[in-house]
Protein backbone atom coordinates (compact mmCIF):
# COMPACT_ATOMS: atom_id res chain seq x y z
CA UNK A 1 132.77 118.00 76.45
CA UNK A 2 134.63 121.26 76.76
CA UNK A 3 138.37 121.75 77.73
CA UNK A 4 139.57 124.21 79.88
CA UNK A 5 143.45 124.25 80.16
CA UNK A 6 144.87 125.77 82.71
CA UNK A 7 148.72 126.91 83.64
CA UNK A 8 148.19 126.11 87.76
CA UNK A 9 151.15 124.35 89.18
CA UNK A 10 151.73 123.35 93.16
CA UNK A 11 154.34 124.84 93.40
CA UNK A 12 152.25 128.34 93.50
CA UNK A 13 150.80 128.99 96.34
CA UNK A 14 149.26 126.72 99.47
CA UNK A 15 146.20 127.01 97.79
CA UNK A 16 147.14 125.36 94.55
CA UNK A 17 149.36 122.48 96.55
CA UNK A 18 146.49 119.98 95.68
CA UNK A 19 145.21 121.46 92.38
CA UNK A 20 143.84 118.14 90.34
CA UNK A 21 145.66 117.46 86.93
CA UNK A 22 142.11 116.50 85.59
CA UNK A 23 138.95 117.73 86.91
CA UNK A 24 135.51 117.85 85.62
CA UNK A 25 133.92 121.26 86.26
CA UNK A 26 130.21 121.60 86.49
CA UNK A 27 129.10 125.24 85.16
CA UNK A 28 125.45 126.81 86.12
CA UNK A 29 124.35 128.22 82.85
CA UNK A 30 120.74 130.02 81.99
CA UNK A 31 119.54 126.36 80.79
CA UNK A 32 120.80 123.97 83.22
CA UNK A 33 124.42 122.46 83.45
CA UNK A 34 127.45 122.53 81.43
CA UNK A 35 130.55 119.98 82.13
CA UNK A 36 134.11 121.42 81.37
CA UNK A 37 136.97 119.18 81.83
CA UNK A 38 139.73 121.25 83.50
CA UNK A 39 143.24 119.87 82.82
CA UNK A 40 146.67 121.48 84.50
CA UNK A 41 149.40 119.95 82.46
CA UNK A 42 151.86 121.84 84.29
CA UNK A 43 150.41 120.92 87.54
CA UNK A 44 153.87 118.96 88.72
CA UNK A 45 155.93 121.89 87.20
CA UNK A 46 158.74 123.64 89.41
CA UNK A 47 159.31 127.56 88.77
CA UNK A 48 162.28 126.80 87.31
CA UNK A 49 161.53 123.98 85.32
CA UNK A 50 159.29 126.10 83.44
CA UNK A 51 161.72 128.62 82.88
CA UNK A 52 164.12 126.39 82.00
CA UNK A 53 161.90 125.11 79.64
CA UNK A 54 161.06 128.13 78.09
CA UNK A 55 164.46 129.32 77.74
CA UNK A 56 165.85 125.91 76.54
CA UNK A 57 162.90 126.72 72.95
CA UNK A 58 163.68 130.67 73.32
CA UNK A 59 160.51 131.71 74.29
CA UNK A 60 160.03 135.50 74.28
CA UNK A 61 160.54 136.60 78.23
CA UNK A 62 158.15 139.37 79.19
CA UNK A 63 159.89 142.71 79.93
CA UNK A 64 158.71 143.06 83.22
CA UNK A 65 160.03 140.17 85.04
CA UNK A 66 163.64 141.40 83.84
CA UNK A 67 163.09 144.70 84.75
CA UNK A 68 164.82 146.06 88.27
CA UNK A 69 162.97 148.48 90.18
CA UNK A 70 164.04 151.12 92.99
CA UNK A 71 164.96 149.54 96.28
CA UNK A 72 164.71 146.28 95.09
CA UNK A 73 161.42 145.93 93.97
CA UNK A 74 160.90 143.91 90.95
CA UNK A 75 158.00 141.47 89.23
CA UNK A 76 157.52 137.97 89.37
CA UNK A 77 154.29 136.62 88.93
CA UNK A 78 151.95 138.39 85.96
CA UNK A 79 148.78 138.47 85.68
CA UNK A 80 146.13 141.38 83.66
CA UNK A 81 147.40 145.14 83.85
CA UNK A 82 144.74 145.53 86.98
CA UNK A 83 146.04 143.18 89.16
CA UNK A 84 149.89 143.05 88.66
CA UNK A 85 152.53 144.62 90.78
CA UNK A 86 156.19 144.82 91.78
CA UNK A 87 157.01 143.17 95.01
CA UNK A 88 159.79 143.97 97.20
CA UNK A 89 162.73 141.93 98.54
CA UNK A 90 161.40 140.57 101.10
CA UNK A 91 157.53 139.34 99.67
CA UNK A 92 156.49 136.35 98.41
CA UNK A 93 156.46 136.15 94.85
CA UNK A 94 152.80 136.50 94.40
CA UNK A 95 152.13 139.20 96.87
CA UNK A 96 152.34 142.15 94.06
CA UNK A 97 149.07 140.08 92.56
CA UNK A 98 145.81 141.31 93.97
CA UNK A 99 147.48 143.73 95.88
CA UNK A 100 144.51 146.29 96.54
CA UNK A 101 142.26 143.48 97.92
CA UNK A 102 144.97 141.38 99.95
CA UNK A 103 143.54 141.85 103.11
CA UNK A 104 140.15 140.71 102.20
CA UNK A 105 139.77 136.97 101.26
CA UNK A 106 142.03 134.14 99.93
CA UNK A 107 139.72 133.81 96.56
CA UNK A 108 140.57 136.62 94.00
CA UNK A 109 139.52 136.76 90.44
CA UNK A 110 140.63 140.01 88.69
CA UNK A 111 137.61 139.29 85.72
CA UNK A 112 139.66 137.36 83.39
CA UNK A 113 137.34 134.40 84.27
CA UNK A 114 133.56 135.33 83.35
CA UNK A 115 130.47 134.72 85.43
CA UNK A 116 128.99 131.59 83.85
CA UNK A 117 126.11 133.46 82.63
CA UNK A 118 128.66 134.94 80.45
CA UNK A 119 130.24 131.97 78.69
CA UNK A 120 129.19 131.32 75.70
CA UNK A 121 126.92 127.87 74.86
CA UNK A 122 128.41 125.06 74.59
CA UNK A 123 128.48 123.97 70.00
């Protein structure tokens, strides 16, 4: 079986509050089924305990979320160049993610995740 590990936490959004630590996927390929099992190791994470983590081995910090923009604007949750922008004081912290498409429906993907048709098969 395939693994697909994944950096989703609860602590995220509403969305992700009841994101499985282990799930079996099921993906619709050109000649029937593939399984995936989908693990989120950092499921029970905090923000901070992340960070802390990080910081605590001296992982490298990406520029942008210690850069300080204009009228408070600043970055906090990255994604891919297309669909990662500053947010201002008062947003949530993943409102600068999607931004062009906000308004239209709760399930984004920015095409980091290929169609299934896409993946490659399985060895």
């Amino acid at each position: 079986m395939d693994v697909w590990v994944t950096g989703l936490r609860w602590d995220q959004s509403p969305g992700r509050a009841k994101t499985p630590r282990l799930q079996v996927v099921d993906i619709e390929e050109e000649g029937g089924k593939r399984s995936i099992l989908k693990v989120a190791p950092l499921v029970d994470w905090t923000e901070e305990r992340a960070r802390a983590y990080l910081k605590e081995r001296g992982a490298p910090v990406h520029p942008l979320l210690e850069k300080k923009l204009p009228g408070g604007y600043f970055y906090e949750s990255l994604g891919c160049v297309l669909c990662t922008t500053p947010i201002g004081p008062h947003e949530s912290r993943r409102a600068g993610r999607w931004r062009w498409f906000n308004h239209e429906s709760a399930n984004k993907e920015c095409g980091l995740h290929l169609p299934s048709k896409s993946l490659p098969p399985a060895p």
